[in-house]
C-alpha atoms as a PDB file:
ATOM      1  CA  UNK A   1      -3.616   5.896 -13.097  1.00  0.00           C
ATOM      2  CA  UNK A   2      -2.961   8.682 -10.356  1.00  0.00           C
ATOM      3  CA  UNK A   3      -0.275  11.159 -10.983  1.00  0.00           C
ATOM      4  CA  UNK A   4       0.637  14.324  -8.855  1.00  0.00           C
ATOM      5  CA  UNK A   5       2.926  16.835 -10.203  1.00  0.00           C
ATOM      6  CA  UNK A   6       4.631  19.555  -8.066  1.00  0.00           C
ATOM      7  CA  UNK A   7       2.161  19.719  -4.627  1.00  0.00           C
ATOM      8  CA  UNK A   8       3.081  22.875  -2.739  1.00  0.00           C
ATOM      9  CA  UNK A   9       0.168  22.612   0.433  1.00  0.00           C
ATOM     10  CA  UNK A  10       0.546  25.410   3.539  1.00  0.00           C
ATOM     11  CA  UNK A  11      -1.089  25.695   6.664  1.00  0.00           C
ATOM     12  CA  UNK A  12      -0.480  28.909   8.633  1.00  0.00           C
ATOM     13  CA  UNK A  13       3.040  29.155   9.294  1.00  0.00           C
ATOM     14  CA  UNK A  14       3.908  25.833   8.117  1.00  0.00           C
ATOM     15  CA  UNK A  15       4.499  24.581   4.293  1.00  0.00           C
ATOM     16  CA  UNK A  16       3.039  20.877   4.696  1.00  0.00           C
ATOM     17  CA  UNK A  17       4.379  19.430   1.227  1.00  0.00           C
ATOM     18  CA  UNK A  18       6.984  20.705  -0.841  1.00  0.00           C
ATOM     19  CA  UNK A  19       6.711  19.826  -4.173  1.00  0.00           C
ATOM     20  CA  UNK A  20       5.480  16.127  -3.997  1.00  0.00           C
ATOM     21  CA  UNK A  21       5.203  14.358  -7.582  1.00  0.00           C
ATOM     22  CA  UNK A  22       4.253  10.763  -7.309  1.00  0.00           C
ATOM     23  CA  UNK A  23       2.823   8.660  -9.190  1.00  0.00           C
ATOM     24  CA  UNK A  24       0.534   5.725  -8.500  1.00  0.00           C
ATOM     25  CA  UNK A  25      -0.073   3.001 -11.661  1.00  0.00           C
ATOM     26  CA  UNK A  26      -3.412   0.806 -11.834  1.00  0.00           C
ATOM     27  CA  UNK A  27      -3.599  -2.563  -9.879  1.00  0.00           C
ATOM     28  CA  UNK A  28      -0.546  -1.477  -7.483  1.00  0.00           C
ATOM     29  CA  UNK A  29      -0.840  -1.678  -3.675  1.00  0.00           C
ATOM     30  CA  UNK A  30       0.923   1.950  -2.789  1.00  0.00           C
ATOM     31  CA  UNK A  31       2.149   1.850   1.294  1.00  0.00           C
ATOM     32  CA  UNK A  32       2.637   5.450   2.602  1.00  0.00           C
ATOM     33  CA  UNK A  33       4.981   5.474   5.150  1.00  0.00           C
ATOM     34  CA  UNK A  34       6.602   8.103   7.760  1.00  0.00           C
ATOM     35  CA  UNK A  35       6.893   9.862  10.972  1.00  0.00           C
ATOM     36  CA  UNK A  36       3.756  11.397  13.141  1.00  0.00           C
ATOM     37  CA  UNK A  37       3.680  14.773  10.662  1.00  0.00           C
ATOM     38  CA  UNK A  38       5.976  13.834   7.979  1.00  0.00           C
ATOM     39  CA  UNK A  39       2.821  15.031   5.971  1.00  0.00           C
ATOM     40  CA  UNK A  40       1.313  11.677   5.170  1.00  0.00           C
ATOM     41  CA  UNK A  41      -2.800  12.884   5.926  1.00  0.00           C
ATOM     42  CA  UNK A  42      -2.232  16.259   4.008  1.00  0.00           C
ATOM     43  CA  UNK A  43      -0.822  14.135   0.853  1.00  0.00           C
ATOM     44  CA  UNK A  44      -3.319  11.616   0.943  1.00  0.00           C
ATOM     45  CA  UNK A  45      -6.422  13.913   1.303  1.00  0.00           C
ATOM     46  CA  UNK A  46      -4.362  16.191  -1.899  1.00  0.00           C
ATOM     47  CA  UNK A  47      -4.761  13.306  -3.659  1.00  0.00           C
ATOM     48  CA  UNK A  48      -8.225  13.190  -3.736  1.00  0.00           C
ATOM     49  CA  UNK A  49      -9.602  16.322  -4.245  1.00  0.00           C
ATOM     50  CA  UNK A  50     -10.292  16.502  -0.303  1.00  0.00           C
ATOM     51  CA  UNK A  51      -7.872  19.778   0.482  1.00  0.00           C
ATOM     52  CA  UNK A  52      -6.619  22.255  -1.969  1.00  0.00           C
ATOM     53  CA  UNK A  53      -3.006  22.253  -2.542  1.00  0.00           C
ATOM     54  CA  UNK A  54      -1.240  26.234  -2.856  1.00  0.00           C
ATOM     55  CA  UNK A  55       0.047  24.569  -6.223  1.00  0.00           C
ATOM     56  CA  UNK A  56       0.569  21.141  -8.449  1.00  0.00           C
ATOM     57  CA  UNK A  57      -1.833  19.170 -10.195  1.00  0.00           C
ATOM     58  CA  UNK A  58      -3.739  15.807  -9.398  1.00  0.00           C
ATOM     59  CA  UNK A  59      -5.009  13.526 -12.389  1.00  0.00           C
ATOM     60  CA  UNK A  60      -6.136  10.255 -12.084  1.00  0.00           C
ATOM     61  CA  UNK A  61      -7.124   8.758 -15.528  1.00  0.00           C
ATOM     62  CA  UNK A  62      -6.484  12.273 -17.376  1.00  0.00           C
ATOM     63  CA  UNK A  63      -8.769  13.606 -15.213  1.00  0.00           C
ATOM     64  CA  UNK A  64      -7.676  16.654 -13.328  1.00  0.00           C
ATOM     65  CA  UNK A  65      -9.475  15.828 -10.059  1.00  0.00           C
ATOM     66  CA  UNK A  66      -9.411  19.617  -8.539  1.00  0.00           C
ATOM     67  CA  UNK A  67     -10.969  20.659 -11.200  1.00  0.00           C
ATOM     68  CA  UNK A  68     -14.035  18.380 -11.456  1.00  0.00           C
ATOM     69  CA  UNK A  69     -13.765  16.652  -7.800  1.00  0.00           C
ATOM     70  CA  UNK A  70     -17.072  15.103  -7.954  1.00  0.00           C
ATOM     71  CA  UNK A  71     -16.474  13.464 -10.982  1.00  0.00           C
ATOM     72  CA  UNK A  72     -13.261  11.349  -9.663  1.00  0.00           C
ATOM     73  CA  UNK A  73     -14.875  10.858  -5.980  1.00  0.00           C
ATOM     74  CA  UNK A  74     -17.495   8.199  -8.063  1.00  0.00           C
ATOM     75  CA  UNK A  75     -14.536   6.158  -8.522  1.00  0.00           C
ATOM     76  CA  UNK A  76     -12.579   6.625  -5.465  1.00  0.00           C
ATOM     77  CA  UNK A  77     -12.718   5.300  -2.196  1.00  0.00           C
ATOM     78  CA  UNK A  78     -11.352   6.955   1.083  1.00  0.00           C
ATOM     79  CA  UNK A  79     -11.211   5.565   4.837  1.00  0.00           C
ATOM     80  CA  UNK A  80      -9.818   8.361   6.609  1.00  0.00           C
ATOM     81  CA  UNK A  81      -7.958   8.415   9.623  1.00  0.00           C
ATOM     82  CA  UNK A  82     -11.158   9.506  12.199  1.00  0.00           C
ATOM     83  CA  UNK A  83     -13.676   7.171  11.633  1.00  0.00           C
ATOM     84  CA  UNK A  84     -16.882   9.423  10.571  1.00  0.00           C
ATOM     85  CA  UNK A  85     -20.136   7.532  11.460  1.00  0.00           C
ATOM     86  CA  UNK A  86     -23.864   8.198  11.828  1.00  0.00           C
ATOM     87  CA  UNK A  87     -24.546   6.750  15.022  1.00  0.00           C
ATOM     88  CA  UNK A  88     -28.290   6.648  14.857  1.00  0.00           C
ATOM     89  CA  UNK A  89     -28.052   4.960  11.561  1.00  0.00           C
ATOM     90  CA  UNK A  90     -28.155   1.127  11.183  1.00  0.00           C
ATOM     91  CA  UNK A  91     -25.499  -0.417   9.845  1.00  0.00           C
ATOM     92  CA  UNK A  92     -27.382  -0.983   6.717  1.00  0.00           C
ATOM     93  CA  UNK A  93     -28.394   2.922   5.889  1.00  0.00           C
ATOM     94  CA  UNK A  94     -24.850   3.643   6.884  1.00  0.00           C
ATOM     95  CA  UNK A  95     -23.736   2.066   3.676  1.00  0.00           C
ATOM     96  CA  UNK A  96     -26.823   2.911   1.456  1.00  0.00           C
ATOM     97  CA  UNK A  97     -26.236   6.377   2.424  1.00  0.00           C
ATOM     98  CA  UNK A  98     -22.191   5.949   1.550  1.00  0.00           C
ATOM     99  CA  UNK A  99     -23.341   4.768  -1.766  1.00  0.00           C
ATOM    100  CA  UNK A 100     -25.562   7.061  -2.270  1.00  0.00           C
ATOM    101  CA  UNK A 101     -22.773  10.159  -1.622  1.00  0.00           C
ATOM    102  CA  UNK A 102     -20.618   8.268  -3.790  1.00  0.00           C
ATOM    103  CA  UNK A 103     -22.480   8.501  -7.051  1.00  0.00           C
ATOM    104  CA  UNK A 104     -23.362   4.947  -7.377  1.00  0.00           C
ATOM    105  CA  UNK A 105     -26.576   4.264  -9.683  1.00  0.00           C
ATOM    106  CA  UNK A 106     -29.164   3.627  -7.299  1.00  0.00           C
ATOM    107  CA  UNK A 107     -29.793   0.183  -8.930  1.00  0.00           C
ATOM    108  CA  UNK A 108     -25.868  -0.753  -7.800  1.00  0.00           C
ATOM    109  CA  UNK A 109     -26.945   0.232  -4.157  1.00  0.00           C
ATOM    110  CA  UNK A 110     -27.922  -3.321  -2.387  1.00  0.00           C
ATOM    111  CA  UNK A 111     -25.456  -5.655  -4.304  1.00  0.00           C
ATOM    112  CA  UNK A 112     -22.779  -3.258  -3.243  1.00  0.00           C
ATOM    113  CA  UNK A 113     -24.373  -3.150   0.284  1.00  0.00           C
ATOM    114  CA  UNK A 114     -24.360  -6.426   0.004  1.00  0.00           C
ATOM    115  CA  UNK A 115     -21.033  -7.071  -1.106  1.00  0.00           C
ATOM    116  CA  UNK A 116     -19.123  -5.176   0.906  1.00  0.00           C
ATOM    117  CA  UNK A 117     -20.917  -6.121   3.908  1.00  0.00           C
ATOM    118  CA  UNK A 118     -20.087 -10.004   3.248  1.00  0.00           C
ATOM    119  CA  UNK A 119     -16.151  -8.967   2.706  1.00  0.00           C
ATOM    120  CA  UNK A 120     -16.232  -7.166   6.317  1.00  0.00           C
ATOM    121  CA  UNK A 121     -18.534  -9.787   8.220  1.00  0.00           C
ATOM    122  CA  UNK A 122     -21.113  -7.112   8.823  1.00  0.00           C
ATOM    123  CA  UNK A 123     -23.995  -9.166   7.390  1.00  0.00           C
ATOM    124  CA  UNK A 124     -25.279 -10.304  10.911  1.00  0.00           C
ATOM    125  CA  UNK A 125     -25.103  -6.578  12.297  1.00  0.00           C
ATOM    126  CA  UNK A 126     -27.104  -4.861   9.230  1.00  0.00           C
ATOM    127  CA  UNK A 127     -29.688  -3.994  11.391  1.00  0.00           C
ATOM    128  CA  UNK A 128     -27.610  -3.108  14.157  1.00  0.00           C
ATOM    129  CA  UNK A 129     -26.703   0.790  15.018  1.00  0.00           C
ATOM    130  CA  UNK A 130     -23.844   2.267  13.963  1.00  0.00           C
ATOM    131  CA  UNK A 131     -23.436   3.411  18.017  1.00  0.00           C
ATOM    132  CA  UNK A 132     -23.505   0.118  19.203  1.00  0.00           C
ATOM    133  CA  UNK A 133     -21.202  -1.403  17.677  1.00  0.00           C
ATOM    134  CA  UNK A 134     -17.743  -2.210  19.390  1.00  0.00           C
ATOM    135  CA  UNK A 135     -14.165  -0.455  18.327  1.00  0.00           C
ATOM    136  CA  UNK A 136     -13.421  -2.817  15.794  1.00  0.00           C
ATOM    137  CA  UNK A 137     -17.243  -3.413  14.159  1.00  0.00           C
ATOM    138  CA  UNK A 138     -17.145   0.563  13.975  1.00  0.00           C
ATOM    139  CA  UNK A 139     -13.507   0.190  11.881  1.00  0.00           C
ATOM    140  CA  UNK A 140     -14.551  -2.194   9.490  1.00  0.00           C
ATOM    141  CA  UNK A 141     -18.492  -1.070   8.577  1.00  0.00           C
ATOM    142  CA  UNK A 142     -16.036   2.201   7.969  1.00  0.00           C
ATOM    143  CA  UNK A 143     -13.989   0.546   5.207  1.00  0.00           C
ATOM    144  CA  UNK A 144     -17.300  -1.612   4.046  1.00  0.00           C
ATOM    145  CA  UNK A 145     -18.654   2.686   3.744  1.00  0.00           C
ATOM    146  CA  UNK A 146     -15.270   2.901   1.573  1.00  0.00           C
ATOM    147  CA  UNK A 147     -16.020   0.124  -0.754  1.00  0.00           C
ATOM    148  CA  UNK A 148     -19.585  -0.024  -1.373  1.00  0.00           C
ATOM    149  CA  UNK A 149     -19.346   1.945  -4.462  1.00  0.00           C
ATOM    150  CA  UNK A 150     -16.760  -0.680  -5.749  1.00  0.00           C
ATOM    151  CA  UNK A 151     -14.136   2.403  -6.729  1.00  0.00           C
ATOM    152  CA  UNK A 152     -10.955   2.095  -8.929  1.00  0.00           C
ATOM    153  CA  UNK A 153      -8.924   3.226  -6.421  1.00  0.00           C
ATOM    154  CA  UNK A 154      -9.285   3.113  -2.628  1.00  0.00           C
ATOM    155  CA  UNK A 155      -6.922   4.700  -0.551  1.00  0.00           C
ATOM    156  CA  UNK A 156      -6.908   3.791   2.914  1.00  0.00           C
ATOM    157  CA  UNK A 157      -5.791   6.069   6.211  1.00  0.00           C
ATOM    158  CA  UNK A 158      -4.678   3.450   9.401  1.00  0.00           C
ATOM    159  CA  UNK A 159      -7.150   1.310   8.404  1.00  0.00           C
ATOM    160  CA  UNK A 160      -6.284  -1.608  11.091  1.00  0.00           C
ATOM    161  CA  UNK A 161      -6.443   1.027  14.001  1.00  0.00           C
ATOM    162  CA  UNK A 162      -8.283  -0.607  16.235  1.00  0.00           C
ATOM    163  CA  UNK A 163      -8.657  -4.165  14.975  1.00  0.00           C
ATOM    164  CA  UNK A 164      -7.668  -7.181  16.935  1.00  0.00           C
ATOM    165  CA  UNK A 165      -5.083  -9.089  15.453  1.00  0.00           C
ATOM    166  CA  UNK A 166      -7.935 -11.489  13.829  1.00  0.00           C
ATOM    167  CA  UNK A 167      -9.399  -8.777  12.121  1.00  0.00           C
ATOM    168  CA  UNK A 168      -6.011  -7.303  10.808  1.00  0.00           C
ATOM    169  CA  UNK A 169      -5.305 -10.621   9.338  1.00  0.00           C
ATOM    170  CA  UNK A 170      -8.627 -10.527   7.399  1.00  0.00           C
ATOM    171  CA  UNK A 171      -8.213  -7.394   6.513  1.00  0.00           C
ATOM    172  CA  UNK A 172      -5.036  -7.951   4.953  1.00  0.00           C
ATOM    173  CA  UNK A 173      -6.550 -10.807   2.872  1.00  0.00           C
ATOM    174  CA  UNK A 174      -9.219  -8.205   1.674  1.00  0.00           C
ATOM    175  CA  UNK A 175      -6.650  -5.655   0.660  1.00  0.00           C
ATOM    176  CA  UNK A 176      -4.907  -8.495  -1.604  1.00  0.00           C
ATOM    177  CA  UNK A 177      -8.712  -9.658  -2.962  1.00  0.00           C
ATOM    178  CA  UNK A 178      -9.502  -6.160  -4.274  1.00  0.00           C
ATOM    179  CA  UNK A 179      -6.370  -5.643  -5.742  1.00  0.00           C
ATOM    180  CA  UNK A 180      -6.903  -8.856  -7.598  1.00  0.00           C
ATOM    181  CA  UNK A 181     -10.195  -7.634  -8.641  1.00  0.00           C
ATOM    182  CA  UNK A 182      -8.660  -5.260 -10.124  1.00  0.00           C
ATOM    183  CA  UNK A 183      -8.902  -2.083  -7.183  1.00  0.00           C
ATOM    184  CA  UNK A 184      -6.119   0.040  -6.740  1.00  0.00           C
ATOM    185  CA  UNK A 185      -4.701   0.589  -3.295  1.00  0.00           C
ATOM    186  CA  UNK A 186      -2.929   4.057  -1.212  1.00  0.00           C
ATOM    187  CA  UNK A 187      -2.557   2.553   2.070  1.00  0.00           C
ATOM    188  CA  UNK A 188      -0.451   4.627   4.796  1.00  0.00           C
ATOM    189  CA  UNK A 189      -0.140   2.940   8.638  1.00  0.00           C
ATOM    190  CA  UNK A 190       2.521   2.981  10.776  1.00  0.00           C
ATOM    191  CA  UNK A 191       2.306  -0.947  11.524  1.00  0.00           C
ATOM    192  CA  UNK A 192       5.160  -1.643   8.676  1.00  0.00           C
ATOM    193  CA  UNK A 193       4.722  -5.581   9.550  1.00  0.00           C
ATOM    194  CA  UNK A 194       1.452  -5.533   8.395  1.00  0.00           C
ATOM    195  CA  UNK A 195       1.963  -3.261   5.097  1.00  0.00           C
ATOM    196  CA  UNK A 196       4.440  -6.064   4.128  1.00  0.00           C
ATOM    197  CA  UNK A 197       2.123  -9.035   3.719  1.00  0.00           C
ATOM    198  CA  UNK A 198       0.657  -6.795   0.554  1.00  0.00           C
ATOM    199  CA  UNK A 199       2.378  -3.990  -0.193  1.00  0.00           C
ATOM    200  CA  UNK A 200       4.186  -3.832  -3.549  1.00  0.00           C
ATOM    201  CA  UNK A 201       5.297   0.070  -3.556  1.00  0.00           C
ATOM    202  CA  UNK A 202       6.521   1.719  -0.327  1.00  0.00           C
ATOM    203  CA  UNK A 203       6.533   5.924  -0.779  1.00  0.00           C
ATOM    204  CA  UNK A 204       8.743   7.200   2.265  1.00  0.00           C
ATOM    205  CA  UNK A 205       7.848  10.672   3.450  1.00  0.00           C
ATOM    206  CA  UNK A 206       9.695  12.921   6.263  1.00  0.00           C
ATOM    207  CA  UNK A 207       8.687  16.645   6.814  1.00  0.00           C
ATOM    208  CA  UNK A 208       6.441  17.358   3.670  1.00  0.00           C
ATOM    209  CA  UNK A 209       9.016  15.712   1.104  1.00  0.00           C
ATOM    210  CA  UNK A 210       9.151  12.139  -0.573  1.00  0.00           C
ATOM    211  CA  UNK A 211      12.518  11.095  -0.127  1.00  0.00           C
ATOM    212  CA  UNK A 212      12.353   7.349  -1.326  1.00  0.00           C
ATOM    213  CA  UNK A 213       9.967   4.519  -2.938  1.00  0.00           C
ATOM    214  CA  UNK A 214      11.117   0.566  -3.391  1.00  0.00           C
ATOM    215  CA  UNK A 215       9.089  -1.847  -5.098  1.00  0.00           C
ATOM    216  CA  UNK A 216       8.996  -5.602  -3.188  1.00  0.00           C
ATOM    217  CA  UNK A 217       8.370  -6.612  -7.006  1.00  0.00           C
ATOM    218  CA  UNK A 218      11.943  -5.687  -7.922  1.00  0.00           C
ATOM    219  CA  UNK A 219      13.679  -8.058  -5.097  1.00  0.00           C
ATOM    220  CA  UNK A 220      11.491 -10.992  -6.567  1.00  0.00           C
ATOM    221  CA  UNK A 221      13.888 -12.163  -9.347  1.00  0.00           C
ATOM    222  CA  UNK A 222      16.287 -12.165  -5.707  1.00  0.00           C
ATOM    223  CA  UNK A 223      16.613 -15.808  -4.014  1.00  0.00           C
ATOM    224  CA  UNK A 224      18.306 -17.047  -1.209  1.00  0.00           C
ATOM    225  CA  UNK A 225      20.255 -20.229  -0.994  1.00  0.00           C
ATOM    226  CA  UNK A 226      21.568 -21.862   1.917  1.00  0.00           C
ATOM    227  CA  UNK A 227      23.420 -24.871   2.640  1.00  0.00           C
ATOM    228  CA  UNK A 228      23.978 -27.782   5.293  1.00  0.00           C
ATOM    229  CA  UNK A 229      27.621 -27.672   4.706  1.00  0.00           C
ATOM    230  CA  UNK A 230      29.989 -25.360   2.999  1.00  0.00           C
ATOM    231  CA  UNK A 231      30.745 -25.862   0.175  1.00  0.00           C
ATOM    232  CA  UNK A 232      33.549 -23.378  -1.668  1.00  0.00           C
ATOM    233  CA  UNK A 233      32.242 -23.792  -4.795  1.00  0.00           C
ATOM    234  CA  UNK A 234      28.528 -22.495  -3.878  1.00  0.00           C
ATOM    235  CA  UNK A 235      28.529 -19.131  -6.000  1.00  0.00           C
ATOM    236  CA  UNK A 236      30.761 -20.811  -8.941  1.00  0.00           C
ATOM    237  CA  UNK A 237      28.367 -23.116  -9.888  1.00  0.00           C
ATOM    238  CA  UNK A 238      25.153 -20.824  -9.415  1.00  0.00           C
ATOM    239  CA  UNK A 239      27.042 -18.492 -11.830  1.00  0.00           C
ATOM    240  CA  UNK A 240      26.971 -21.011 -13.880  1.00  0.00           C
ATOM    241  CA  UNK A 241      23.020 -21.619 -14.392  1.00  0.00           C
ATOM    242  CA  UNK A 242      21.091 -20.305 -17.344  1.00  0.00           C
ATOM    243  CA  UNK A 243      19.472 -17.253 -15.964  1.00  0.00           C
ATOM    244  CA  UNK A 244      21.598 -15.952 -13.243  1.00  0.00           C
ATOM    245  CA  UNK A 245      22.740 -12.636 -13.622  1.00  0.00           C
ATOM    246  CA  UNK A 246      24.581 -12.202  -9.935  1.00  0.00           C
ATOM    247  CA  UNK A 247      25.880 -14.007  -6.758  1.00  0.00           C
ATOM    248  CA  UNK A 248      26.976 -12.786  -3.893  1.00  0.00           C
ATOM    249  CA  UNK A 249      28.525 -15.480  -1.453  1.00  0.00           C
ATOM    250  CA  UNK A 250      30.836 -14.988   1.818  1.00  0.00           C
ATOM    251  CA  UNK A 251      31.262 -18.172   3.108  1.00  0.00           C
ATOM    252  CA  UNK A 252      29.895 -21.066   1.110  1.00  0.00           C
ATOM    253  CA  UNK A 253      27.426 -21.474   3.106  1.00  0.00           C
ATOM    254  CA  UNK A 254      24.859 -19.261   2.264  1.00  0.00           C
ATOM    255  CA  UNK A 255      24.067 -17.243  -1.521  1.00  0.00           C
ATOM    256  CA  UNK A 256      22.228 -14.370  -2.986  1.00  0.00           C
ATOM    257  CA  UNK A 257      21.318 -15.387  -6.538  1.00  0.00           C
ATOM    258  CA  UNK A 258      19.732 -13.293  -9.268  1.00  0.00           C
ATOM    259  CA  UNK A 259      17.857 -14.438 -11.865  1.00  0.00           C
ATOM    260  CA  UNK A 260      16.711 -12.547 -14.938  1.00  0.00           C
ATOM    261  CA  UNK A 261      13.492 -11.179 -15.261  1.00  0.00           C
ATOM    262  CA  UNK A 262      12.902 -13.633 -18.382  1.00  0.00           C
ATOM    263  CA  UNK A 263      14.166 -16.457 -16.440  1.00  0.00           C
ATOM    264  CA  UNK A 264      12.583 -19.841 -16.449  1.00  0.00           C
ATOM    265  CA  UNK A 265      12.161 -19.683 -13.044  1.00  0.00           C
ATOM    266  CA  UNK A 266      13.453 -20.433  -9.820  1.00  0.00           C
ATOM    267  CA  UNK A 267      12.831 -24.543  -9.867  1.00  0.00           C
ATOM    268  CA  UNK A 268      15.712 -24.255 -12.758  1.00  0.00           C
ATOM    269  CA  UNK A 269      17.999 -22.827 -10.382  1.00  0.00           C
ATOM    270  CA  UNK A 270      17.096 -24.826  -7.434  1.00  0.00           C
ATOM    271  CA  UNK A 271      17.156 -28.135  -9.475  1.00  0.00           C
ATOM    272  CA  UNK A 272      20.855 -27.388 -11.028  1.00  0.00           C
ATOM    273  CA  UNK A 273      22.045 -26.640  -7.222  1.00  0.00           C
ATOM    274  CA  UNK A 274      20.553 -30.103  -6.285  1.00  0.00           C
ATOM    275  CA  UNK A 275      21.993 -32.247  -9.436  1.00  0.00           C
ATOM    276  CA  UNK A 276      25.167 -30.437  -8.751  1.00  0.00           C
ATOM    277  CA  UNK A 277      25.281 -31.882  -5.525  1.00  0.00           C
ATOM    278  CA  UNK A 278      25.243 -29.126  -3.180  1.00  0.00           C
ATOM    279  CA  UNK A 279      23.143 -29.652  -0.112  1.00  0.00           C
ATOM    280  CA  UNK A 280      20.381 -26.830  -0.079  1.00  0.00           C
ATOM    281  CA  UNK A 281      18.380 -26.985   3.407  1.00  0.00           C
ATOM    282  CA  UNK A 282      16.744 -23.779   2.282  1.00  0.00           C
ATOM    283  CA  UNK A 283      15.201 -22.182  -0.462  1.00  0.00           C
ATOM    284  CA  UNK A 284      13.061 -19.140  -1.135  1.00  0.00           C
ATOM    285  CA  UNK A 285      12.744 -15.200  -2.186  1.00  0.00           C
ATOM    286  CA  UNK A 286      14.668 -12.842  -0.527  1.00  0.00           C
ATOM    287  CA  UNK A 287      12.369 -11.266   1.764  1.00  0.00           C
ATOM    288  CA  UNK A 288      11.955  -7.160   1.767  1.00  0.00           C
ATOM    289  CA  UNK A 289      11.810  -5.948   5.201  1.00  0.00           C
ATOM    290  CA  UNK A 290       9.786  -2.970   4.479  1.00  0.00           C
ATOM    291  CA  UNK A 291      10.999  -1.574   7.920  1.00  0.00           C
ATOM    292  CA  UNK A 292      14.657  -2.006   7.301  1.00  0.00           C
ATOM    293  CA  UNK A 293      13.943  -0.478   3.947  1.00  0.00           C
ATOM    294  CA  UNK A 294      11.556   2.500   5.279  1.00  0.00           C
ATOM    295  CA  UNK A 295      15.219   3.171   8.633  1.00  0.00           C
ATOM    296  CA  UNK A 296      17.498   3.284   5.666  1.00  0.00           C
ATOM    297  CA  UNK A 297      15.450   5.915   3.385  1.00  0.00           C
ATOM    298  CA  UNK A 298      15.595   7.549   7.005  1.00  0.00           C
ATOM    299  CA  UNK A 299      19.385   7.883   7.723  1.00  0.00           C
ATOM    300  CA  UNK A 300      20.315   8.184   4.022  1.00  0.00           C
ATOM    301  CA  UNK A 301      17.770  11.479   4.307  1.00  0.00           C
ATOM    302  CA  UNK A 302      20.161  14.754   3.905  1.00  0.00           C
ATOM    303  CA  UNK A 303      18.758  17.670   6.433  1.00  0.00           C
ATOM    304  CA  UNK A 304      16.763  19.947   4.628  1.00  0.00           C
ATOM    305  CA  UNK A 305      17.835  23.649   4.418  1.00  0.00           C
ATOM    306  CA  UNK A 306      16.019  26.646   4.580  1.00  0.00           C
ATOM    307  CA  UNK A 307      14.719  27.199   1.012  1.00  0.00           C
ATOM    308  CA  UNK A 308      13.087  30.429  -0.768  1.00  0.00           C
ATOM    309  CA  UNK A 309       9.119  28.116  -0.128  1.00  0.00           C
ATOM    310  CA  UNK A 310       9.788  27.778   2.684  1.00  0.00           C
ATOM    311  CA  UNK A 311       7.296  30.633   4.292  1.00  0.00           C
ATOM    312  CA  UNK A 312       7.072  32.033   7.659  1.00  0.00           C
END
């Protein structure tokens, strides 16, 4: 859906990206991560047609977005990472103007007012100004100005800064909804706990390069297993079941299994544990720490050395 081949971006004395490629595919939840600078703002704003790059290329549908940025901006949505509002608007002419800008046909205007003010709890404040509204109101009529225009991809900038933890939590369930509505999501944050409930792609990037992605969809044929009692036969007979392709087991006690892709499914391997007699206490997908995954992309990273793009 959104490829980018080769971004070189500079500001003055400092090359920002060095040739980024990444790609993003259609109905994915992308999380951004890295350090304060590691270039995460400057990638996501190449991305959409919002800064120039030096060099490299930015298509989304086999549309090359620098070269017709109006075009793509009608189906993209961007929260960035100041929140940019017209104070002396109401809450409601804050988002007709937002779909206006967007492209949206004017008769799409009030459902998609409508709708995105419903999935941010902003229908009781319509009338309210955009100035009076608290930290948190001001955050979410901000991503309800993202959405309103209902675009194929949204990409997001620390979109829970400052939301209370309530808010977060909803926000995460609207994140999942619109991917399952078929939106796709560029999300970067630095609260990796949160990215985790609905992330299924994590980009690393540290000064201007990527340097790793992971995909919590590739752990999921992954499960672990875990006994009351050891038991010395534990990975034997898991090896054993139709589907398992590896198990990894230290003490008897406690298993890694994994299970094919094509695989019935994980009640077949959970069931053949059981009739075999082992005691499982617990049972479940391995869980991907995005965090652990995002420190080891971190310490595995090589220093970089002074290279002819560098500049000066």
């Amino acid at each position: 859906m959104l490829k980018a081949e080769n971004l070189i971006f500079d500001y003055p004395g400092k090359r920002a990206l060095h040739g980024v490629s990444l790609s993003v595919e259609k109905g994915e939840i992308v999380a951004l991560v890295g350090r304060n600078g590691a270039g995460k703002t400057t990638l996501l704003r190449c991305l959409i047609a919002l800064s120039q790059p030096r060099s490299g290329r930015v298509t989304m549908n086999g549309l090359d977005i620098h070269q017709a940025p109006r075009a793509a901006h009608r189906h993209i949505g961007y929260l960035g990472d100041f929140v940019g509002l017209y104070d002396g608007l109401s809450v409601r002419r804050c988002l007709y103007h937002a779909a206006s800008v967007s492209g949206a046909p004017k008769a799409e205007w009030h459902s998609g007012l409508r709708r995105a003010a419903e999935r941010l709890g902003l229908v009781d404040h319509l009338d309210a100004l955009a100035g009076e509204l608290s930290r948190g109101q001001r955050q979410r009529l901000a991503i309800a100005q993202a959405i309103v225009h209902q675009p194929e991809l949204l990409v997001l900038d620390e979109p829970a800064a400052g939301l209370d933890p309530e808010a977060r939590t909803r926000l995460s369930d609207l994140i999942l909804r619109l991917r399952d509505e078929g939106m796709t999501i560029l999300v970067s944050s630095h609260i990796l706990a949160e990215l985790e409930d609905y992330c299924t792609t994590m980009v690393v990037i540290d000064e201007g390069r990527l340097i790793d992605t992971g995909s919590s969809e590739s752990r999921n044929n992954r499960f672990h297993v875990r006994l009351a009692t050891s038991r010395a036969d534990l990975a034997d007979l898991a090896a054993k079941v139709k589907g398992v392709v590896a198990v990894s087991s230290e003490n008897g006690l406690e298993a890694m299994v994994t299970l094919e892709r094509s695989a019935a499914g994980p009640e077949t391997l959970l069931a053949a544990l059981v009739s075999a007699g082992l005691p499982v206490c617990t049972f479940g997908p391995e869980q991907w720490r995005l965090q652990d995954s995002y420190l080891a992309a971190l310490v595995a990273q090589p220093i970089p050395t002074m290279g002819a793009d560098e500049g000066s």
